[in-house]
Protein backbone atom coordinates (compact mmCIF):
# COMPACT_ATOMS: atom_id res chain seq x y z
CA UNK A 1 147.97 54.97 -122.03
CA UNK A 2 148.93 53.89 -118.44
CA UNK A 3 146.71 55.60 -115.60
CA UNK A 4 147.61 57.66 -112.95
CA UNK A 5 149.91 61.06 -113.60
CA UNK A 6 150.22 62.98 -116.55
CA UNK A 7 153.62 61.68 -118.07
CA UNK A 8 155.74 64.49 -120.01
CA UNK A 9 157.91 63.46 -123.29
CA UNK A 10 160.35 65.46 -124.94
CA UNK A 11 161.94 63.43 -127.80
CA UNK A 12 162.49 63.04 -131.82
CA UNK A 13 159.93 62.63 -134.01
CA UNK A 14 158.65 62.53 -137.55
CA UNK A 15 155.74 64.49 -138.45
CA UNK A 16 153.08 61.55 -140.92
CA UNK A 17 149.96 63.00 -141.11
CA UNK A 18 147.51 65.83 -139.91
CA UNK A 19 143.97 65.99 -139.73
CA UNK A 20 141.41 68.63 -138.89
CA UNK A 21 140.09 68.14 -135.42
CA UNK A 22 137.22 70.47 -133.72
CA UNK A 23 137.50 74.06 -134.46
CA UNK A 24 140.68 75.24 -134.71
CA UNK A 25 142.74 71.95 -133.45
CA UNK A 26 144.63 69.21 -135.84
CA UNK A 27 144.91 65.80 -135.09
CA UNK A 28 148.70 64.57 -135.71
CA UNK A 29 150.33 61.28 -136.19
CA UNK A 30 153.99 61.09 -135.21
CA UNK A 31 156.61 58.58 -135.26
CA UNK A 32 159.00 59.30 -132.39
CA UNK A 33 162.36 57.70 -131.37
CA UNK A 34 161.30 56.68 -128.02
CA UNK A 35 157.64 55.25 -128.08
CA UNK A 36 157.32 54.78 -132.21
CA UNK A 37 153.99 55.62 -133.92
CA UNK A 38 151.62 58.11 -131.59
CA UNK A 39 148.75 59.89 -132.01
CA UNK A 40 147.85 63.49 -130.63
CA UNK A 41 146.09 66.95 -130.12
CA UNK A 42 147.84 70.18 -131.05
CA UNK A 43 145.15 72.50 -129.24
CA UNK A 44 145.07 75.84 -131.96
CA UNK A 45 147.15 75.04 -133.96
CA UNK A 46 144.90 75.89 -137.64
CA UNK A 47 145.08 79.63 -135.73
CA UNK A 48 148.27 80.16 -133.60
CA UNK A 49 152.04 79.29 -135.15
CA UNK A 50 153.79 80.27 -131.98
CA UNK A 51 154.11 76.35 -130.56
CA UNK A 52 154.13 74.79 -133.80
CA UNK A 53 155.47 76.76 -136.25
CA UNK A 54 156.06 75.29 -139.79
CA UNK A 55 156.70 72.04 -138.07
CA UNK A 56 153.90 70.16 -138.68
CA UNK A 57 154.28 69.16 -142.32
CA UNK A 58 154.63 65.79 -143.15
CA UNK A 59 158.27 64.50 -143.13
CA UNK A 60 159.18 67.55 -140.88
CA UNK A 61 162.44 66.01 -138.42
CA UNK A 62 161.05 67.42 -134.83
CA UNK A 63 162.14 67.77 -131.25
CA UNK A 64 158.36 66.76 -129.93
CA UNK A 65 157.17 67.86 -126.52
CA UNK A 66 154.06 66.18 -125.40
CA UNK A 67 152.15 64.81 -122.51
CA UNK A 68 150.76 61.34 -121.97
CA UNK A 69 147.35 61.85 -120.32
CA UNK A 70 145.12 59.52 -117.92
CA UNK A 71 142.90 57.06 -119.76
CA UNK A 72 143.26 58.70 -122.94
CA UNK A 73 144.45 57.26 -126.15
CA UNK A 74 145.54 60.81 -127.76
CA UNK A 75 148.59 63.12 -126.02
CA UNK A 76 148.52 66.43 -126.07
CA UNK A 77 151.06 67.97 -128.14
CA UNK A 78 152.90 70.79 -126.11
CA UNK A 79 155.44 72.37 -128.85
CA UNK A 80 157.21 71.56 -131.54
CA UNK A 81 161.55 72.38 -132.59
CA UNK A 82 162.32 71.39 -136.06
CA UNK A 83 165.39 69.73 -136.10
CA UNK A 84 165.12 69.47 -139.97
CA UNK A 85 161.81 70.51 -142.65
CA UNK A 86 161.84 69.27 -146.12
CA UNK A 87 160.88 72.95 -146.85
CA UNK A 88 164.13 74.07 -146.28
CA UNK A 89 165.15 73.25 -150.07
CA UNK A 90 162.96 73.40 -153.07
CA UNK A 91 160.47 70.84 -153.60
CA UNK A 92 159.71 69.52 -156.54
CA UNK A 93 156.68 67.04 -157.31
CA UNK A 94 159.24 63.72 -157.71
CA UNK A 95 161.01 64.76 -154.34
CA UNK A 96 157.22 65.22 -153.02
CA UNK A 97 156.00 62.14 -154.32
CA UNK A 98 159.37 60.19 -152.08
CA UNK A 99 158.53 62.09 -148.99
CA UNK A 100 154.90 61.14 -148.93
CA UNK A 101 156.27 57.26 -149.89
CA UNK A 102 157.96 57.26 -146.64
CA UNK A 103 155.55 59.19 -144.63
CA UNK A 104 152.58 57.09 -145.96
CA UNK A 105 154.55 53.45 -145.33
CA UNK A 106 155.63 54.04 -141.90
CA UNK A 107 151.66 55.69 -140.78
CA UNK A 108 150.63 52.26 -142.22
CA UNK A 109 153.24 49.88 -141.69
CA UNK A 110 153.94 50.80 -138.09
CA UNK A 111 151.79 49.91 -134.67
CA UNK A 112 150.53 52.47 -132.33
CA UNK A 113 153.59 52.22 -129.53
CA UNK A 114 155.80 50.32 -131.08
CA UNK A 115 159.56 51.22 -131.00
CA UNK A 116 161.85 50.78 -133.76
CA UNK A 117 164.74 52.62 -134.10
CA UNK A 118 166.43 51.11 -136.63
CA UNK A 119 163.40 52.29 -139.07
CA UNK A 120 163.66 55.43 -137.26
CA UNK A 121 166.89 55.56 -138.52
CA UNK A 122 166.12 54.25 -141.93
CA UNK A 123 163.42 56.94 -142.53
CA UNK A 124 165.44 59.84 -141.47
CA UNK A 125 168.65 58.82 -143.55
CA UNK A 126 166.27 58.26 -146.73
CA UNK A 127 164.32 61.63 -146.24
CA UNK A 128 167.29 63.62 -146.04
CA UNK A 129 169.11 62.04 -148.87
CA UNK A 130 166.60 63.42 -151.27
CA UNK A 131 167.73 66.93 -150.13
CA UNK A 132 168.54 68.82 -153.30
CA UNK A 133 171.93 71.03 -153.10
CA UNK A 134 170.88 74.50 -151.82
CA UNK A 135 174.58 75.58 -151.22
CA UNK A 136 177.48 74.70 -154.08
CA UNK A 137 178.33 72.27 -150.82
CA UNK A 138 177.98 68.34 -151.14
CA UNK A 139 174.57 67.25 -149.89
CA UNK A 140 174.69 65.75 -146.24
CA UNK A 141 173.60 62.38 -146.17
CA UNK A 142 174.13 62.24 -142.47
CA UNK A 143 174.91 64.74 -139.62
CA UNK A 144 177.27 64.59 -136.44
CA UNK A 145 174.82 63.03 -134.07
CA UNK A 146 171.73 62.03 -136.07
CA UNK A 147 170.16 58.75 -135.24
CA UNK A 148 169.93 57.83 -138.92
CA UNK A 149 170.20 55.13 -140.90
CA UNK A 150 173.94 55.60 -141.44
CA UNK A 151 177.28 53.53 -142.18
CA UNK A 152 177.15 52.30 -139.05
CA UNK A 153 174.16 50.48 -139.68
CA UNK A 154 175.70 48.53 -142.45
CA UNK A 155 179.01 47.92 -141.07
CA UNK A 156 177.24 45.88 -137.97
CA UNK A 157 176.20 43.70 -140.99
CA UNK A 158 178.57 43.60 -143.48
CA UNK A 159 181.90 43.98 -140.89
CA UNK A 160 183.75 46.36 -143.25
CA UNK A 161 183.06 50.45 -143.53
CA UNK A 162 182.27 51.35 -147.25
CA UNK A 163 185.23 53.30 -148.76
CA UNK A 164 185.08 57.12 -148.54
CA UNK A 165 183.49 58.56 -151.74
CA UNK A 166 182.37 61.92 -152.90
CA UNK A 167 178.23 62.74 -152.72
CA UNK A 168 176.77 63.89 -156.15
CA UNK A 169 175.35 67.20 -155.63
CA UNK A 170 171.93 66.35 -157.36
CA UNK A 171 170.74 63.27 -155.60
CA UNK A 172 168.10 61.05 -157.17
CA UNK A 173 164.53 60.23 -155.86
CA UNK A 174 164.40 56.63 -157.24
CA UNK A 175 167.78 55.66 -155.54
CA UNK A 176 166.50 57.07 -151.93
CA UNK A 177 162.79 55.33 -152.72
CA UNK A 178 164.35 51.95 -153.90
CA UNK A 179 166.58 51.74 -151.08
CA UNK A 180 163.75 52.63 -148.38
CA UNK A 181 161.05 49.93 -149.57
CA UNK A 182 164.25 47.48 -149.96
CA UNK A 183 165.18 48.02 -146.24
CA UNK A 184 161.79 48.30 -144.86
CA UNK A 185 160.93 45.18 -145.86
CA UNK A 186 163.70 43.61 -144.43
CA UNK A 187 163.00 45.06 -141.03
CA UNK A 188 159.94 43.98 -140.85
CA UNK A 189 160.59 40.45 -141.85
CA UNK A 190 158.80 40.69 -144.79
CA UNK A 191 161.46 40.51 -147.82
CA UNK A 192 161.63 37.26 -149.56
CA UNK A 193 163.97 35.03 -150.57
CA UNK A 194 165.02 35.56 -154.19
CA UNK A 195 167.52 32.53 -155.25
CA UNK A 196 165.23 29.65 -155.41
CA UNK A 197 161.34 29.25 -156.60
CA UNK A 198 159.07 29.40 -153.98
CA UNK A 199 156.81 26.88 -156.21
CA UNK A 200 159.68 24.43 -156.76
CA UNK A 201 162.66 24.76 -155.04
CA UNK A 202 164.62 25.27 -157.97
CA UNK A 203 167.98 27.39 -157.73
CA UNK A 204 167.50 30.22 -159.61
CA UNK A 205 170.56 32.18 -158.60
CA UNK A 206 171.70 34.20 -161.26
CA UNK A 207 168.71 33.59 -163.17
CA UNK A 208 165.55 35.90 -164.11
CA UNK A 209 162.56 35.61 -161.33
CA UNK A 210 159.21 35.94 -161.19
CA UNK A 211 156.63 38.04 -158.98
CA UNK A 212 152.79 38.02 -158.43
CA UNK A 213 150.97 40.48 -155.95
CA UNK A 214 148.81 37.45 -155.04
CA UNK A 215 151.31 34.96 -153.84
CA UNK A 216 154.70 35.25 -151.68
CA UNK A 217 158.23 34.63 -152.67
CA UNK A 218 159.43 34.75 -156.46
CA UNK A 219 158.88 31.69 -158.66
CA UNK A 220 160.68 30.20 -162.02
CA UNK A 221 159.54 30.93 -165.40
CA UNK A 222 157.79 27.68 -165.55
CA UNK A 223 155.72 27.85 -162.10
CA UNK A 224 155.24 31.59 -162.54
CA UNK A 225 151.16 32.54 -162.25
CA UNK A 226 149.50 34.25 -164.62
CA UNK A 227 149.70 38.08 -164.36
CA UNK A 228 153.28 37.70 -162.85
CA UNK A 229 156.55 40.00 -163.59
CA UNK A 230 159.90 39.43 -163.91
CA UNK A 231 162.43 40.69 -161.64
CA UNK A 232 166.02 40.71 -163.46
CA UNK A 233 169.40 39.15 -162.70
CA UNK A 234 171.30 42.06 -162.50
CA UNK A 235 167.87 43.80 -160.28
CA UNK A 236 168.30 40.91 -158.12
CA UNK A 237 172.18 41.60 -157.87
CA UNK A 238 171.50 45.22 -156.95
CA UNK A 239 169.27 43.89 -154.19
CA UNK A 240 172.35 42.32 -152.49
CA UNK A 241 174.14 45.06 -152.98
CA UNK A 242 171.84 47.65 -151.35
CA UNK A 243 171.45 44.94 -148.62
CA UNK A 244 175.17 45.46 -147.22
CA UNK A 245 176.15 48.93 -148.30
CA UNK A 246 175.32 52.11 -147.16
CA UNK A 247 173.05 54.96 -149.06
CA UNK A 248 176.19 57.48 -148.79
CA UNK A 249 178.19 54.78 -150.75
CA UNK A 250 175.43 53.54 -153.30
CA UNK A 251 175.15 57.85 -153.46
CA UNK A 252 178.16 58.55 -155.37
CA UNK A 253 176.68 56.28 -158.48
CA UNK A 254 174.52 57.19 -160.81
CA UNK A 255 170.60 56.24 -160.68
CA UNK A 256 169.03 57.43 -163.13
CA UNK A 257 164.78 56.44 -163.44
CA UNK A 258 165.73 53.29 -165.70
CA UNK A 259 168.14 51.68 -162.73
CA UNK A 260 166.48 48.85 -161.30
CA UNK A 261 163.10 50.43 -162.07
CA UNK A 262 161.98 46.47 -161.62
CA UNK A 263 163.53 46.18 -158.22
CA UNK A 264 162.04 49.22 -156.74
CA UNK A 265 158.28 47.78 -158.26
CA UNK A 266 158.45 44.84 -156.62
CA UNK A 267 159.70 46.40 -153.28
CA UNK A 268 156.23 47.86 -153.30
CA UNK A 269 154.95 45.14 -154.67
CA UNK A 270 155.98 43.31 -151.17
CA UNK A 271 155.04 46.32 -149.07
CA UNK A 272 151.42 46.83 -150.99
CA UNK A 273 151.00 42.85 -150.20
CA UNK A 274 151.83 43.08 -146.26
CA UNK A 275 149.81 46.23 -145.89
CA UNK A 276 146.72 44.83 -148.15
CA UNK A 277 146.55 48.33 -149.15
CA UNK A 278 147.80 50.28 -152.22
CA UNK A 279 150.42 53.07 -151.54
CA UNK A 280 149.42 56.10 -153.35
CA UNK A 281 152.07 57.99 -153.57
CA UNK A 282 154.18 55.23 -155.07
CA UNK A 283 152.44 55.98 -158.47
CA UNK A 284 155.13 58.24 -159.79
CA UNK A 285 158.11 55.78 -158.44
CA UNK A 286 156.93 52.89 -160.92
């Protein structure tokens, strides 16, 4: 944190994590829009709601107030305006399980002070598309004026908006989870190549590949290490396909568990490798 002044920040944020801290104090990790992944001091808040509310549980969309202080590593946290809780619909123990994916990725995937806004973005337009219907109304994958990871993230890439669709009014977890790890992986440069062996060079467009935990890049059937796992043709298809459209679009399909159940493991797979860490909460995703 520079010296000099106290600096004040008022700004979005997602609420990761929360520890104890002192007496009555918690310790939060927050990855905001304009500095990324910080670290702070909510002073009372395990006895007094009136700053904080119900908006420090992990996943919670905030408007963050805080203050940069001299020669200290942790901010204070000032207040607190939820700009959208995953407690405003039921939660069920899959929807849980798809928060805490998210929440646990980006607290370990993501450097103190680094901005990124397109996984900003990303996390905000995944986290809200697991929103069950509350209303009889379609479920909002995006809002008038959230930063999110919306169409107009794709159509930079792809050069043509997906066609207008209807939004199924019970979204599935796996389809929101799939297309996270998919996407963050690609942001942070870490998603492989998949049409030629990594072993070989053989093309293997079209064709079955093969994974290992222990080594980067897919392989053919023939230089595949022990242990390995296949990753499916049509798997590999739906990875191209998630690559240049949008979650609204991919939304109006059905994704049931079963759907590219083999893509979405190795998208951990690749995450779990980078971050030489297992992610817990993917256990009911696989």
């Amino acid at each position: 944190m520079p010296e000099g002044r106290q600096i004040p920040h008022h700004g979005e944020a997602i609420v990761l994590r929360t520890w104890p801290f002192h007496e009555a104090d918690l310790l939060v990790s927050l990855f905001t829009r304009e500095q990324g992944r910080v670290k702070g001091v909510a002073r009372h808040a395990m006895k007094s709601r009136k700053r904080f509310g119900g908006a420090l549980e992990p996943a919670t969309h905030v408007r963050a107030h805080y203050t940069e202080r001299p020669q200290q590593d942790l901010v204070r946290l000032d207040s607190f305006e939820i700009l959208w809780s995953p407690l405003s619909a039921p939660v069920d123990a899959l929807r849980l399980a798809g928060m805490q994916l998210v929440v646990e990725v980006l607290e370990e995937a993501m450097p103190e002070l680094a901005v990124e806004d397109n996984v900003f973005r990303l996390a905000m337009t995944v986290l809200t598309a697991m929103q069950p219907q509350t209303s009889g109304l379609p479920i909002q994958i995006t809002k008038p004026g959230w930063p999110i990871h919306d169409d107009s993230f794709i159509v930079g890439m792809s050069g043509e908006p997906p066609p207008p669709g209807p939004v199924p009014s019970s979204p599935s977890v796996y389809l929101p989870v799939t297309y996270f790890c998919l996407w963050m992986n690609r942001l942070m440069g870490w998603w492989p190549e998949l049409g030629h062996c990594a072993a070989c060079g053989l093309d293997l467009r079209a064709d079955e590949v093969w994974w290992s935990p222990t080594a980067d890049g897919v392989m053919c059937k023939d230089d595949r290490r022990p242990g390995s796992r296949a990753l499916s043709a049509e798997s590999v298809a739906e990875s191209y396909r998630i690559a240049r459209t949008s979650l609204a679009e991919l939304s109006t399909e059905d994704w049931p568990e079963q759907r590219a159940a083999d893509l979405r493991a190795f998208a951990v797979g690749v995450l779990e490798r980078h971050l030489e860490r297992r992610i817990r909460s993917a256990a009911m995703m696989l």
